[in-house]
C-alpha atoms as a PDB file:
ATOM      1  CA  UNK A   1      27.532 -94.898-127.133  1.00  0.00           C
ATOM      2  CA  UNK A   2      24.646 -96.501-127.744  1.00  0.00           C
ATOM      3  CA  UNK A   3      25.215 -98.797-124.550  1.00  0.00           C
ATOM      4  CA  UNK A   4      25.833 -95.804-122.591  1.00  0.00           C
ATOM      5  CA  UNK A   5      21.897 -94.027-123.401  1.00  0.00           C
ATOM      6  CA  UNK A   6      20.491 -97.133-122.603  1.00  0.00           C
ATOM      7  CA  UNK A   7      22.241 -97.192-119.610  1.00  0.00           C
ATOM      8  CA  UNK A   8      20.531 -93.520-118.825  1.00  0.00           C
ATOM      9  CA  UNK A   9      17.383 -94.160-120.304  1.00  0.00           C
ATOM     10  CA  UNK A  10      17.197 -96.936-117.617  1.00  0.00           C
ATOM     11  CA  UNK A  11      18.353 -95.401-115.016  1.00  0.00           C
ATOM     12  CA  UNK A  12      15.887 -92.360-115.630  1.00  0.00           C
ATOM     13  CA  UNK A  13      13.042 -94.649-115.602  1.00  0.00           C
ATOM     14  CA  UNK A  14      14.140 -96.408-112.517  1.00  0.00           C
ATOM     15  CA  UNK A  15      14.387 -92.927-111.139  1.00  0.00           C
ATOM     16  CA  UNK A  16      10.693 -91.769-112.172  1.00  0.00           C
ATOM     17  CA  UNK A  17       9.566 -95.257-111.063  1.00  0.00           C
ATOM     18  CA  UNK A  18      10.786 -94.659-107.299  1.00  0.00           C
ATOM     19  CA  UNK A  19       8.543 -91.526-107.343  1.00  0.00           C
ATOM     20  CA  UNK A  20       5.183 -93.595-108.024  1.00  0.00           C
ATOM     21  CA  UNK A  21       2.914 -94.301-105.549  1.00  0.00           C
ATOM     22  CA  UNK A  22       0.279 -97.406-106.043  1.00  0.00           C
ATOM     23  CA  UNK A  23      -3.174 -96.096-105.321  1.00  0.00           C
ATOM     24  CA  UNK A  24      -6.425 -97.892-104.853  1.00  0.00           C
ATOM     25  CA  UNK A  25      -9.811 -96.237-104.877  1.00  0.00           C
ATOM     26  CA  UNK A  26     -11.571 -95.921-101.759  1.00  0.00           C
ATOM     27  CA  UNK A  27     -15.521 -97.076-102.741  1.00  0.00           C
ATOM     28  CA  UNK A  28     -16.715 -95.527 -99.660  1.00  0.00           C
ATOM     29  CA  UNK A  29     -15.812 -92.397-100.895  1.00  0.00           C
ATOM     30  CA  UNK A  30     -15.652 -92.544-104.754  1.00  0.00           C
ATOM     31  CA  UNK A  31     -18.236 -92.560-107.191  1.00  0.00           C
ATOM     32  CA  UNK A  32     -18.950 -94.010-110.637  1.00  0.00           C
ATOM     33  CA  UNK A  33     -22.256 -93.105-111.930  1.00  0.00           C
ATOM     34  CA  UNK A  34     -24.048 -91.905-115.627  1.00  0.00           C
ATOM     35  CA  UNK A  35     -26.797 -90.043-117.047  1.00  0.00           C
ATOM     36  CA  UNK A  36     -28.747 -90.518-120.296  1.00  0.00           C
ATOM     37  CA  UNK A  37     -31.545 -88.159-121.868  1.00  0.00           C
ATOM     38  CA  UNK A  38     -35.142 -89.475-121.474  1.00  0.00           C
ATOM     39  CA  UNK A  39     -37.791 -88.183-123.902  1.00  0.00           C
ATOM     40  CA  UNK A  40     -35.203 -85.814-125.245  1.00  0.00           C
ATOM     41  CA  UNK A  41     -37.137 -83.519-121.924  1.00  0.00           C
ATOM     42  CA  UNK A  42     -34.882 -84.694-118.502  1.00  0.00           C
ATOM     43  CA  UNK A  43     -32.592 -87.898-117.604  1.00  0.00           C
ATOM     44  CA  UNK A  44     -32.135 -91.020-115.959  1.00  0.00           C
ATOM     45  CA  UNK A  45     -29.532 -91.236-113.753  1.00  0.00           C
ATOM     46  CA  UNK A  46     -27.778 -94.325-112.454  1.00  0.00           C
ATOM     47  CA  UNK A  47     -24.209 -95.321-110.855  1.00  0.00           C
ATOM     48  CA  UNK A  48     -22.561 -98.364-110.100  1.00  0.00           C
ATOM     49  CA  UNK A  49     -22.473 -99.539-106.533  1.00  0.00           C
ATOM     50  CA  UNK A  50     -19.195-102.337-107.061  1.00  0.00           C
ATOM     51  CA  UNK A  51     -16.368-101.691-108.833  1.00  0.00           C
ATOM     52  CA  UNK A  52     -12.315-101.355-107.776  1.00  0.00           C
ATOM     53  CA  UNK A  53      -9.563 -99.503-109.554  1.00  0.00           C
ATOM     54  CA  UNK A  54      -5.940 -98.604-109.149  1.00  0.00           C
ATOM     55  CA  UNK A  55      -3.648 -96.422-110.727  1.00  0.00           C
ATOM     56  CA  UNK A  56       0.143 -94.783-109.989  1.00  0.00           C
ATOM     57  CA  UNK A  57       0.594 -91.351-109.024  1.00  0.00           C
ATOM     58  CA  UNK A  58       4.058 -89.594-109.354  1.00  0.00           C
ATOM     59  CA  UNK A  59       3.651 -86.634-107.280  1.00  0.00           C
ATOM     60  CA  UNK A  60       7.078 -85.267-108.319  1.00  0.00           C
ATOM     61  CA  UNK A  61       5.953 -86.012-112.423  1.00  0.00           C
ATOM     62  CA  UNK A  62       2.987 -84.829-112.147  1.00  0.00           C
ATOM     63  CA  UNK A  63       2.039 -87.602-113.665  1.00  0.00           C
ATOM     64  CA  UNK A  64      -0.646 -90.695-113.597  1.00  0.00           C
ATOM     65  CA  UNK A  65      -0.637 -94.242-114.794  1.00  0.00           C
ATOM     66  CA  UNK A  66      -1.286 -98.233-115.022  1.00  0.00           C
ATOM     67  CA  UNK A  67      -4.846 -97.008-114.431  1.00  0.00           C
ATOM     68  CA  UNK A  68      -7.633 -99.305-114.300  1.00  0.00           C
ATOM     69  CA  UNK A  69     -10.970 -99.300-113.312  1.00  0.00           C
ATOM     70  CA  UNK A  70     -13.260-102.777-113.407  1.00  0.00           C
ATOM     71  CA  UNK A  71     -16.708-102.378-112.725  1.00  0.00           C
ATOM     72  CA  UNK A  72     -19.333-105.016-111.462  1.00  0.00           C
ATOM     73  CA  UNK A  73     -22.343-104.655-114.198  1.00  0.00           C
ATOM     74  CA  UNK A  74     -25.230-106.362-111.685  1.00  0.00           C
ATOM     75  CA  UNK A  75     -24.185-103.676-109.319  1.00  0.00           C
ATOM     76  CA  UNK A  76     -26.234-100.702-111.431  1.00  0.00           C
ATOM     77  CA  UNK A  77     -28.681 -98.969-109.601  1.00  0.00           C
ATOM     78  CA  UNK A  78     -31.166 -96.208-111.363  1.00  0.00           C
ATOM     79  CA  UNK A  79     -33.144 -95.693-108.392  1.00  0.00           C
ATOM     80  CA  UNK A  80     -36.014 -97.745-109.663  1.00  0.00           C
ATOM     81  CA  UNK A  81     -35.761-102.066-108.921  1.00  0.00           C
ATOM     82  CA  UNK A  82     -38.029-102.699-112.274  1.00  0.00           C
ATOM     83  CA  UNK A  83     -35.775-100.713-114.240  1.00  0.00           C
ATOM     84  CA  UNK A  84     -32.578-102.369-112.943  1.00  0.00           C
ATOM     85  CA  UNK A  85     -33.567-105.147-113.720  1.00  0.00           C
ATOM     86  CA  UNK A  86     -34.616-104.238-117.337  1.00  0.00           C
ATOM     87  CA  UNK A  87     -30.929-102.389-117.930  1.00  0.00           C
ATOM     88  CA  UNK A  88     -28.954-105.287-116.278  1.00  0.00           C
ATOM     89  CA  UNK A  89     -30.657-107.794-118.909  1.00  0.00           C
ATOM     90  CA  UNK A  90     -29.814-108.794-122.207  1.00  0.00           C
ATOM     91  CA  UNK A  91     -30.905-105.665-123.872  1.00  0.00           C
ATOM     92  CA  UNK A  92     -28.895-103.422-122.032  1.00  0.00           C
ATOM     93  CA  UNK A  93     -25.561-104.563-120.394  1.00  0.00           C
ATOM     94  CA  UNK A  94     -26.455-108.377-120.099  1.00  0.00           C
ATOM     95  CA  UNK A  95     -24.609-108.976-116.973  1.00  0.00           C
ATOM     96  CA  UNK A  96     -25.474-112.655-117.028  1.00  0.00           C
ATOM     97  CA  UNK A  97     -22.770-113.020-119.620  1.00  0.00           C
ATOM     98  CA  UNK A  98     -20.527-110.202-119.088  1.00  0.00           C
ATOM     99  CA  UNK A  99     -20.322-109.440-115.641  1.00  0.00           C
ATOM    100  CA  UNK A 100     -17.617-106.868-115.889  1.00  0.00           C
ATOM    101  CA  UNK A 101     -17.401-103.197-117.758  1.00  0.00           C
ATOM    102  CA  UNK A 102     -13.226-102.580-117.866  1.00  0.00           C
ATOM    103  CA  UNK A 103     -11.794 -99.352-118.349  1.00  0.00           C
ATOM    104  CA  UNK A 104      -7.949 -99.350-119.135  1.00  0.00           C
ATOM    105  CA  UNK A 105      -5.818 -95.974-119.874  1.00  0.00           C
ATOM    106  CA  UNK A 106      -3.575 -96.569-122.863  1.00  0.00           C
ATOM    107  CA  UNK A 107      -0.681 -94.629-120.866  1.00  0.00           C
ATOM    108  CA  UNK A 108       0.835 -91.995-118.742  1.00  0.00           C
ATOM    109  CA  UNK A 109      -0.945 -89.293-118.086  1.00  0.00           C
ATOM    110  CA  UNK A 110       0.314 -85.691-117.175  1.00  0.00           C
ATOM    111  CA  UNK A 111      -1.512 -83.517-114.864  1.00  0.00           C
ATOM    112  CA  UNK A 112      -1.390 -79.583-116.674  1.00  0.00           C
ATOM    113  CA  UNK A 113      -0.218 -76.835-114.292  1.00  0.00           C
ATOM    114  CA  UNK A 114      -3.983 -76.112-113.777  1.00  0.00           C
ATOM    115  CA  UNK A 115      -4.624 -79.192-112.382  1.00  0.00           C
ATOM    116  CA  UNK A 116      -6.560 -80.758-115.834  1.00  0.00           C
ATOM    117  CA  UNK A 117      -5.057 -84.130-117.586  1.00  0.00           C
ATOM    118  CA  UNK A 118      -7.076 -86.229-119.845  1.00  0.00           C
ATOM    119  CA  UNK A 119      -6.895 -90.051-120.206  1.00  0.00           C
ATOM    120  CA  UNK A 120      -7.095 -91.617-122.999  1.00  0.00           C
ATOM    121  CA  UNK A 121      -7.263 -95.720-123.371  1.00  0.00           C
ATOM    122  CA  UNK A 122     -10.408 -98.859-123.657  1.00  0.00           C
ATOM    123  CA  UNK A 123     -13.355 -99.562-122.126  1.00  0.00           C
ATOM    124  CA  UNK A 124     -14.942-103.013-122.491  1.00  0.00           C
ATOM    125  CA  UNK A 125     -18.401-103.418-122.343  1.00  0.00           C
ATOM    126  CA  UNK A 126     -20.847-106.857-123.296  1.00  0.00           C
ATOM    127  CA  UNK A 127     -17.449-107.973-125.075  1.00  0.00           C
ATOM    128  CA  UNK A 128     -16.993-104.962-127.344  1.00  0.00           C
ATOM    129  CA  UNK A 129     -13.795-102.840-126.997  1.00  0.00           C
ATOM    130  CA  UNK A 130     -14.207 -99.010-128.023  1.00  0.00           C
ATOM    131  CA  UNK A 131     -11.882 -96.288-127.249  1.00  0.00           C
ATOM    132  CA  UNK A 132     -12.778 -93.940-124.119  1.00  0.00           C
ATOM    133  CA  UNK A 133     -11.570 -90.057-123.620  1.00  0.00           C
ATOM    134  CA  UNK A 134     -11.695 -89.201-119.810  1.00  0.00           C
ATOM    135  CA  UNK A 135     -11.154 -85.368-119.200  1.00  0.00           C
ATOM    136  CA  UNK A 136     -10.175 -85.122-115.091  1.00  0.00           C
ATOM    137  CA  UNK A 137      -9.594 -82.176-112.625  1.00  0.00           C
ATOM    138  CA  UNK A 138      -6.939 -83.464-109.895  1.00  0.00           C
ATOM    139  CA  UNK A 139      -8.383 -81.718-107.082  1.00  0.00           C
ATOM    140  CA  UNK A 140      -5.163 -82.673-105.064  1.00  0.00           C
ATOM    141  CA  UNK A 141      -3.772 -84.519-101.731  1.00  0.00           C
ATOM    142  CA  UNK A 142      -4.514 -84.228 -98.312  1.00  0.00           C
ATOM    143  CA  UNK A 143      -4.300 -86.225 -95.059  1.00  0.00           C
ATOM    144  CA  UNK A 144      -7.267 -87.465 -93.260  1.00  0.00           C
ATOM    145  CA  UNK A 145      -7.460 -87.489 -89.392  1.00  0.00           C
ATOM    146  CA  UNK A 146      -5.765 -90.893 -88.959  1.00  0.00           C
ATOM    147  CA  UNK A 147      -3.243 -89.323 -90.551  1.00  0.00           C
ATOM    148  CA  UNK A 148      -3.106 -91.216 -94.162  1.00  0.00           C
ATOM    149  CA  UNK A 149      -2.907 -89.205 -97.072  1.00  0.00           C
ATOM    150  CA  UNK A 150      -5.773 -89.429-100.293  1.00  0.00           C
ATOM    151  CA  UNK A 151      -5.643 -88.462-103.498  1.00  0.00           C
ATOM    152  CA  UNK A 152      -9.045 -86.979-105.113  1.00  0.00           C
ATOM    153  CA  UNK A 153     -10.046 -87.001-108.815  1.00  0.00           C
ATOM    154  CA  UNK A 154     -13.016 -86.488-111.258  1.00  0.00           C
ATOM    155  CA  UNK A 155     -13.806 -87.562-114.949  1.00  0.00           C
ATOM    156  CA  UNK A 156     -15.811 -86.753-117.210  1.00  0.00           C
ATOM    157  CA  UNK A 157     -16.654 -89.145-120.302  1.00  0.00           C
ATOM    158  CA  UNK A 158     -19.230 -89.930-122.877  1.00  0.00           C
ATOM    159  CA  UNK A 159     -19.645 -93.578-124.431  1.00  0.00           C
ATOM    160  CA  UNK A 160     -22.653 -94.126-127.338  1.00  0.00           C
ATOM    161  CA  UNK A 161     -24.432 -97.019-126.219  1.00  0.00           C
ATOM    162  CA  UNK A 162     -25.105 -98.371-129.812  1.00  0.00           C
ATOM    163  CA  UNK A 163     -21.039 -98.871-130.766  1.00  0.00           C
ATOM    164  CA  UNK A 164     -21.582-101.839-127.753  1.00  0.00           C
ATOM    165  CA  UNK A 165     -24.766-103.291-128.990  1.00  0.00           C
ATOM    166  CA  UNK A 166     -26.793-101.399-127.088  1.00  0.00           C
ATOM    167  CA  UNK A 167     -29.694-100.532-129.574  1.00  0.00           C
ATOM    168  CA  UNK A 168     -33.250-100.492-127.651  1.00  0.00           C
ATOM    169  CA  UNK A 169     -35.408 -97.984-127.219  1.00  0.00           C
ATOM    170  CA  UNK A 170     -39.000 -96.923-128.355  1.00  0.00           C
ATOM    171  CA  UNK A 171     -40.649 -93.918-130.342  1.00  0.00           C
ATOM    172  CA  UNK A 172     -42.115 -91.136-128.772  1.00  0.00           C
ATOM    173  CA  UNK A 173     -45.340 -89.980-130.688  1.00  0.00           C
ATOM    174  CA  UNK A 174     -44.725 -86.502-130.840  1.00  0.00           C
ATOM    175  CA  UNK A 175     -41.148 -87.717-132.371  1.00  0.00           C
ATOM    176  CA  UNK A 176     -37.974 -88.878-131.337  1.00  0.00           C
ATOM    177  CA  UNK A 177     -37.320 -91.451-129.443  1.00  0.00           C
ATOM    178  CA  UNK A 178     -37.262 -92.493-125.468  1.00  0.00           C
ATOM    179  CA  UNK A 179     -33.326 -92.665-124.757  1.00  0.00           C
ATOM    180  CA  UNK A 180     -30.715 -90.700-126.105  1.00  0.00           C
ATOM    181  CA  UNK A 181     -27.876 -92.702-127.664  1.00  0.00           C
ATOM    182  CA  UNK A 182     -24.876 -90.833-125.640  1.00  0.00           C
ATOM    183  CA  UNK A 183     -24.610 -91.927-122.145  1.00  0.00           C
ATOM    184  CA  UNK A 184     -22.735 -89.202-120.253  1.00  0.00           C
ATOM    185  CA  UNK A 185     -19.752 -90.767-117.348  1.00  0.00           C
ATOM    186  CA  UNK A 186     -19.054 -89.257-114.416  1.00  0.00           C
ATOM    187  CA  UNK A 187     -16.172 -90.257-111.826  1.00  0.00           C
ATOM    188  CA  UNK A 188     -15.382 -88.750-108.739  1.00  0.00           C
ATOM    189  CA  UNK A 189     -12.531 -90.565-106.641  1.00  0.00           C
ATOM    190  CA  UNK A 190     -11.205 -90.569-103.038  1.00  0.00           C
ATOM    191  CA  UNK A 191      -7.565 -92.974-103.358  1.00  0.00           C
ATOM    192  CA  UNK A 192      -5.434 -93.724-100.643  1.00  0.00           C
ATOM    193  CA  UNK A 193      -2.027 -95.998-101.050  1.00  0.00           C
ATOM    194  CA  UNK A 194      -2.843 -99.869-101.968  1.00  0.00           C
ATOM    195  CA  UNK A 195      -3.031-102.285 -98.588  1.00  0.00           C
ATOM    196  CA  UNK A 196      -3.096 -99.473 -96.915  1.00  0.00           C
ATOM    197  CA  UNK A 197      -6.656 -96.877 -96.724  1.00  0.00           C
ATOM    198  CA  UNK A 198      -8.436 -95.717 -93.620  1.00  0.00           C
ATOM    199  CA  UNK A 199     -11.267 -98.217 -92.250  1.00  0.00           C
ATOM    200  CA  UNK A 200     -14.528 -96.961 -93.108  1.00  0.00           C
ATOM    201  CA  UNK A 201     -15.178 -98.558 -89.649  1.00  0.00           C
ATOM    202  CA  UNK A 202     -12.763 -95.586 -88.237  1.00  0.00           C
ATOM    203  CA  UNK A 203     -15.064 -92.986 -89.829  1.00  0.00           C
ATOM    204  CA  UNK A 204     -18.090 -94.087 -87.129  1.00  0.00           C
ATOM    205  CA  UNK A 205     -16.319 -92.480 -84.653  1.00  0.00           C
ATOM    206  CA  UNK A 206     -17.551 -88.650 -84.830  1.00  0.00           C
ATOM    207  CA  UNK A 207     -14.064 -86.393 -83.674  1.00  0.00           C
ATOM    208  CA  UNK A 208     -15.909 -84.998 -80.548  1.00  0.00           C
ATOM    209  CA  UNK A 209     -14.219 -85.180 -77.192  1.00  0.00           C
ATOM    210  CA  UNK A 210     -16.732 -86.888 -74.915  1.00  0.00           C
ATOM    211  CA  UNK A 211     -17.340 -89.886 -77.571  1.00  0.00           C
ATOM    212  CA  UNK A 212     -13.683 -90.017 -78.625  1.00  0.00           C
ATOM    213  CA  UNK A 213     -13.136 -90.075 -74.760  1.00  0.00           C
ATOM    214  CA  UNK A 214     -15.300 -93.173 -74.035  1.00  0.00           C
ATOM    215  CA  UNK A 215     -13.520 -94.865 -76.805  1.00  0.00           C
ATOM    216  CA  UNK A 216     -10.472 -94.753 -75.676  1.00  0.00           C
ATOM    217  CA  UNK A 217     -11.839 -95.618 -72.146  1.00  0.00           C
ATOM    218  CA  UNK A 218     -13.043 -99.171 -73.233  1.00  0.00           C
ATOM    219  CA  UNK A 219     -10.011 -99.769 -75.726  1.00  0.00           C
ATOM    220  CA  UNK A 220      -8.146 -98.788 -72.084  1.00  0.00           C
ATOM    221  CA  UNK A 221      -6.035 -95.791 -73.550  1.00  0.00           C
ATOM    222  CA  UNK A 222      -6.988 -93.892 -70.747  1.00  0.00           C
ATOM    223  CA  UNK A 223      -8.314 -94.368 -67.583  1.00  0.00           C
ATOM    224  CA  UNK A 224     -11.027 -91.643 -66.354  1.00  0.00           C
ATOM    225  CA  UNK A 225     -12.946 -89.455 -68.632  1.00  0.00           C
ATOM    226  CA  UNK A 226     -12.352 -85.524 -68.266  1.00  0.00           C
ATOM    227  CA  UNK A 227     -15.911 -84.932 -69.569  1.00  0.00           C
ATOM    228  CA  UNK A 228     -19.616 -85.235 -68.707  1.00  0.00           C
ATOM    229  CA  UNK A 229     -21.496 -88.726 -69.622  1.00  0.00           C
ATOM    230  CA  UNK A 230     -23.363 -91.910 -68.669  1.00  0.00           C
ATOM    231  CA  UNK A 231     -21.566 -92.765 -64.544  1.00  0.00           C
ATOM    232  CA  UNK A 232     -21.653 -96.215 -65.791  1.00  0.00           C
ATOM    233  CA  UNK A 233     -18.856 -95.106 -68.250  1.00  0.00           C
ATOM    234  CA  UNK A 234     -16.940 -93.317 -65.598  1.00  0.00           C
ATOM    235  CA  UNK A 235     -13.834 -96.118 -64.708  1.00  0.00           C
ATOM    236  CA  UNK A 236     -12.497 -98.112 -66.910  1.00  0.00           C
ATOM    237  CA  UNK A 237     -13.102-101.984 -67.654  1.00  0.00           C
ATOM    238  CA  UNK A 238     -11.993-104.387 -65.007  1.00  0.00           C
ATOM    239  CA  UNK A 239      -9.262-107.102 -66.197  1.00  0.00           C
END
């Protein structure tokens, strides 16, 4: 007996398995940025310009997982070149030493009926592990017009600096301090199945007739254009 519910606990996860899709997250489209309070009056705001991630998707589940997200800690950008260079030091995330921030979900996730999941695993940051709650909208799939399908997410998270070492900041003399201690996460994500997402290159090529015309003149799909342009584009390339 007990042989046998092995046998179908196998099979059943063999079965949900086939379902998952491997998804990558297109950095073109995605975003990983943060905000912190500044003089306890407005923000600074920064994001992350490198970083990769994958995770599953089982679209017949509902349900995400193996996600991971590793982030490239020179890469922040706060609008402001003195200031990056100030946060990517030793005082802030010390990329020198720890060039990586890694996010890893402890599990499976299931996406609710009204779209919402919440994720629940590590981040690693200048060494120091901590536990990270992500709350995400799936916003749902669609194809593109090259006809490959994405995927589109956002999180929402909050980290406090201090549990990672992260402890400078000066007083304000009408009280308080300059930073806030919470630094607030936001991810928004385009994905699109591993080995296999839509060349940003494709993307330069605006969907209007005449232009989409003259490509396919000089890549020789066809071999007169139907609409008005330059006469030097008017036959195609001789072989």
């Amino acid at each position: 007996m007990k042989y046998l519910l092995l046998l179908l606990a196998l099979a059943i996860a063999l079965s949900t398995a086939s379902h998952a899709t491997t998804l990558e997250i297109v950095r073109e489209h995605s975003r990983v940025s943060f905000d912190v309070d500044y003089m306890m009056m407005t923000k600074v705001e920064g994001q992350f310009k490198g970083y990769h991630g994958f995770f599953e998707i089982n679209d017949k589940e509902n349900q995400l997982s193996n996600i991971r997200v590793e982030v490239t800690s020179d890469t922040v950008d706060t609008n402001d070149t003195k200031r990056d260079f100030h946060v990517k030091g030793h005082e802030f995330l010390y990329a020198a030493v720890y060039p990586d921030i890694i996010f890893k979900a402890a599990g499976p996730v299931t996406i609710s009926d009204a779209k919402k999941f919440e994720v629940k695993g590590d981040v690693t940051l200048r060494g120091i592990t901590k536990p990270l709650v992500l709350t995400g909208v799936y916003k749902g799939k669609g194809k593109d017009p090259w006809g490959k399908d994405s995927y589109f997410l956002e999180m929402t998270g909050e980290v406090n600096r201090k549990d990672f070492g992260i402890v400078w900041n000066k007083q304000v003399d009408t009280g308080g301090y300059l930073l806030g201690d919470m630094v607030r996460l936001t991810i928004i994500v385009q994905a699109q199945k591993i080995g296999d997402k839509t060349p940003f290159s494709t993307h330069m090529i605006p969907s209007t007739k005449g232009i989409v015309e003259r490509h396919d003149l000089k890549t020789g799909k066809i071999k007169k254009l139907t609409t008005p342009t330059d006469p030097k584009d008017q036959s195609a390339p001789k072989k």
